[in-house]
Protein backbone atom coordinates (compact mmCIF):
# COMPACT_ATOMS: atom_id res chain seq x y z
CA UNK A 1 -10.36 -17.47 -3.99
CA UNK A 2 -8.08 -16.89 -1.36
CA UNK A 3 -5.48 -14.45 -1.66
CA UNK A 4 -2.72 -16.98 -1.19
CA UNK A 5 -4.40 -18.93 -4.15
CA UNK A 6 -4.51 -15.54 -6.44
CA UNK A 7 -1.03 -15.82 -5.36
CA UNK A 8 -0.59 -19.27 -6.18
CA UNK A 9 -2.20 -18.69 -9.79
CA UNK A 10 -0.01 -15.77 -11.03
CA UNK A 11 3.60 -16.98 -9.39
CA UNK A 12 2.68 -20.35 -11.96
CA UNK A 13 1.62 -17.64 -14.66
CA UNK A 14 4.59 -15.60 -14.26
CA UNK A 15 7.37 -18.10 -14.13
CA UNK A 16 5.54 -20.08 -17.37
CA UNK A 17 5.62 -16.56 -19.12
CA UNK A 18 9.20 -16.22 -18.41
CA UNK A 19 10.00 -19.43 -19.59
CA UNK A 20 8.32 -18.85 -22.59
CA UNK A 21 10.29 -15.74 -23.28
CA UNK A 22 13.41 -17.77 -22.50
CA UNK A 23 13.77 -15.43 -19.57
CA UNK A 24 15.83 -16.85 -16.61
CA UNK A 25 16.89 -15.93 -13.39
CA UNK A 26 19.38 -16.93 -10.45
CA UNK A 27 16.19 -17.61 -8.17
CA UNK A 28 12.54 -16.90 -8.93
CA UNK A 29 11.26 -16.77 -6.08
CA UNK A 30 8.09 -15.82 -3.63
CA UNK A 31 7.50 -13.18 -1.03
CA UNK A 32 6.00 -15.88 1.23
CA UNK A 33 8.97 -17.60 1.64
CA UNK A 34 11.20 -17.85 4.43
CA UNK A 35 14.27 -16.75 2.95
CA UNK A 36 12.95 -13.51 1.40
CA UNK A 37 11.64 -12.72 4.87
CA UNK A 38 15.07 -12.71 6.06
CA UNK A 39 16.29 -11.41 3.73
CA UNK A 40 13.81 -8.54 3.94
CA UNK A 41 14.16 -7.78 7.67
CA UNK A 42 17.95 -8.14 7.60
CA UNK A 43 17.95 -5.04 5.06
CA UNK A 44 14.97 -3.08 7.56
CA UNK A 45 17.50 -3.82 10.70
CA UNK A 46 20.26 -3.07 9.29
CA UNK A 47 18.97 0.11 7.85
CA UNK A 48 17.31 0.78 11.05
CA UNK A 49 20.01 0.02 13.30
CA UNK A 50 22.18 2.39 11.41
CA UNK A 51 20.03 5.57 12.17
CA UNK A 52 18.44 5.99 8.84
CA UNK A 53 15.40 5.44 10.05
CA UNK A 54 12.82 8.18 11.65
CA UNK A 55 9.76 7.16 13.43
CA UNK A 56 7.01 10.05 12.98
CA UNK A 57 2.87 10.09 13.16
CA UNK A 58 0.89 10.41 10.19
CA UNK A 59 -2.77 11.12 10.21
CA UNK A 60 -4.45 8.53 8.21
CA UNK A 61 -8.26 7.60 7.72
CA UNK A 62 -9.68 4.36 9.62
CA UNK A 63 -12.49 2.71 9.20
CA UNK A 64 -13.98 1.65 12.57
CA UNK A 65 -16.45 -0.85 11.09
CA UNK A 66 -13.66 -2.70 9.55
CA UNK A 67 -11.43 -1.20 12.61
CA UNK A 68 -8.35 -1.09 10.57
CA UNK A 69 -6.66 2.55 8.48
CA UNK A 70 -7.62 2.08 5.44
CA UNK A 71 -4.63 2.07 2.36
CA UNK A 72 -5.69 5.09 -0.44
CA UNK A 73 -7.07 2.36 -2.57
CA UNK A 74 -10.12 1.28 -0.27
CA UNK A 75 -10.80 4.92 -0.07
CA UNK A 76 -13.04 7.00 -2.13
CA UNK A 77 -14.99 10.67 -1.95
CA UNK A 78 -15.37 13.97 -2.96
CA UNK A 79 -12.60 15.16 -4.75
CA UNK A 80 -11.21 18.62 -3.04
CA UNK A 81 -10.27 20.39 -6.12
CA UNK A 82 -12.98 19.89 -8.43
CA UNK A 83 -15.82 18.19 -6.82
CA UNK A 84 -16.39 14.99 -8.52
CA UNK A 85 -17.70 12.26 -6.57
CA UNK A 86 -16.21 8.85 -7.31
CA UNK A 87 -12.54 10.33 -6.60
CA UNK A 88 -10.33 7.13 -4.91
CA UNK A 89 -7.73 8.17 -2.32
CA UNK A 90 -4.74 8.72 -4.36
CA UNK A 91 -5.93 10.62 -7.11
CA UNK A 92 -9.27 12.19 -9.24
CA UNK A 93 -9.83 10.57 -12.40
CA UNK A 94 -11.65 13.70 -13.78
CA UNK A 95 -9.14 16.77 -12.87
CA UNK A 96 -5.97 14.25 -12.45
CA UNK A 97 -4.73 15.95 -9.15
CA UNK A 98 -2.85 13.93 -6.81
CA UNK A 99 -5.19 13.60 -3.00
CA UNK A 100 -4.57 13.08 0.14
CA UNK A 101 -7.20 10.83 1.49
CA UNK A 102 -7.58 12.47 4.76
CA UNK A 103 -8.71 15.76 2.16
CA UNK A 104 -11.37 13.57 0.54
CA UNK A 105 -15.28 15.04 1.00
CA UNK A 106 -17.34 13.25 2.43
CA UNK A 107 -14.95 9.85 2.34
CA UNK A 108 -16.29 6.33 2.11
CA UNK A 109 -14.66 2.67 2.96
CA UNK A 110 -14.76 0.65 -0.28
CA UNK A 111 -15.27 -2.04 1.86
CA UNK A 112 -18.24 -1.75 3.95
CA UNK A 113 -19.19 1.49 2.66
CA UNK A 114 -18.90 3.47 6.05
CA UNK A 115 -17.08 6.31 6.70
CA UNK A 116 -14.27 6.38 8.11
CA UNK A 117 -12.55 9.02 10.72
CA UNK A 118 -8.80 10.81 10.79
CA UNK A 119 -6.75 8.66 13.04
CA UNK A 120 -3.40 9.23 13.88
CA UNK A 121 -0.49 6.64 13.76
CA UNK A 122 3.00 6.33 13.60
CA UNK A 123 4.99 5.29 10.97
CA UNK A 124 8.91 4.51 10.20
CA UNK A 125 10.17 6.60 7.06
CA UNK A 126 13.82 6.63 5.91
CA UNK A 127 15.82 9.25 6.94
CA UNK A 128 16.87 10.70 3.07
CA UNK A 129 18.66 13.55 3.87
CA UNK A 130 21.28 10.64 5.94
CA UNK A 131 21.74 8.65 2.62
């Protein structure tokens, strides 16, 4: 399946769930469509255009076989605090502590299996302390 047709299945699953449940809203609607796009990048511009915004880099890992940075989820390793292998890039499901992927041993693309190297890239965080 494509992931527009995973998509596809659970919007229909959802909204026939809802109904079910006698649940209702103004507008169920989809990410994909054009009006929540505008809707979502009239809030980011606004925001933006405002100064609470602050551009900064972030080291991240990347995978150059799949030459993209790879999200913590498509991540796994070493786990830095107690050593267990199969820790993913957000957390260690033996000790429970929180991870950085870029602290991962020995790190590994879920992908393709490769691993990947500490990139850096920048990235646009709101500015909290302007809020």
């Amino acid at each position: 399946m494509t992931p527009q047709q995973i998509c596809d299945k659970y919007h229909v699953l959802h909204r026939d769930i809802y109904e079910w449940f006698n649940i209702s809203f103004d507008f169920f609607g989809r990410t994909t469509t054009k009006q929540q796009t505008e809707i979502a990048q009239d809030i980011f511009w606004k925001v933006h255009n405002n100064g609470y915004t602050v551009a900064q880099t972030v080291e991240q890992l990347f995978c150059g076989q799949c030459q993209k940075f790879l999200a913590d989820r498509f991540v796994e390793g070493g786990c830095p605090f107690c050593d267990y292998e199969d820790a993913r890039g957000d957390q260690c499901d033996k000790c429970s502590q929180l991870i950085n992927p870029i602290e991962l041993k020995n790190p590994k693309c879920k992908v393709c299996s490769s691993s990947p190297e500490i990139r850096t890239s920048r990235h646009l965080f709101l500015d909290l302390p302007k809020t």
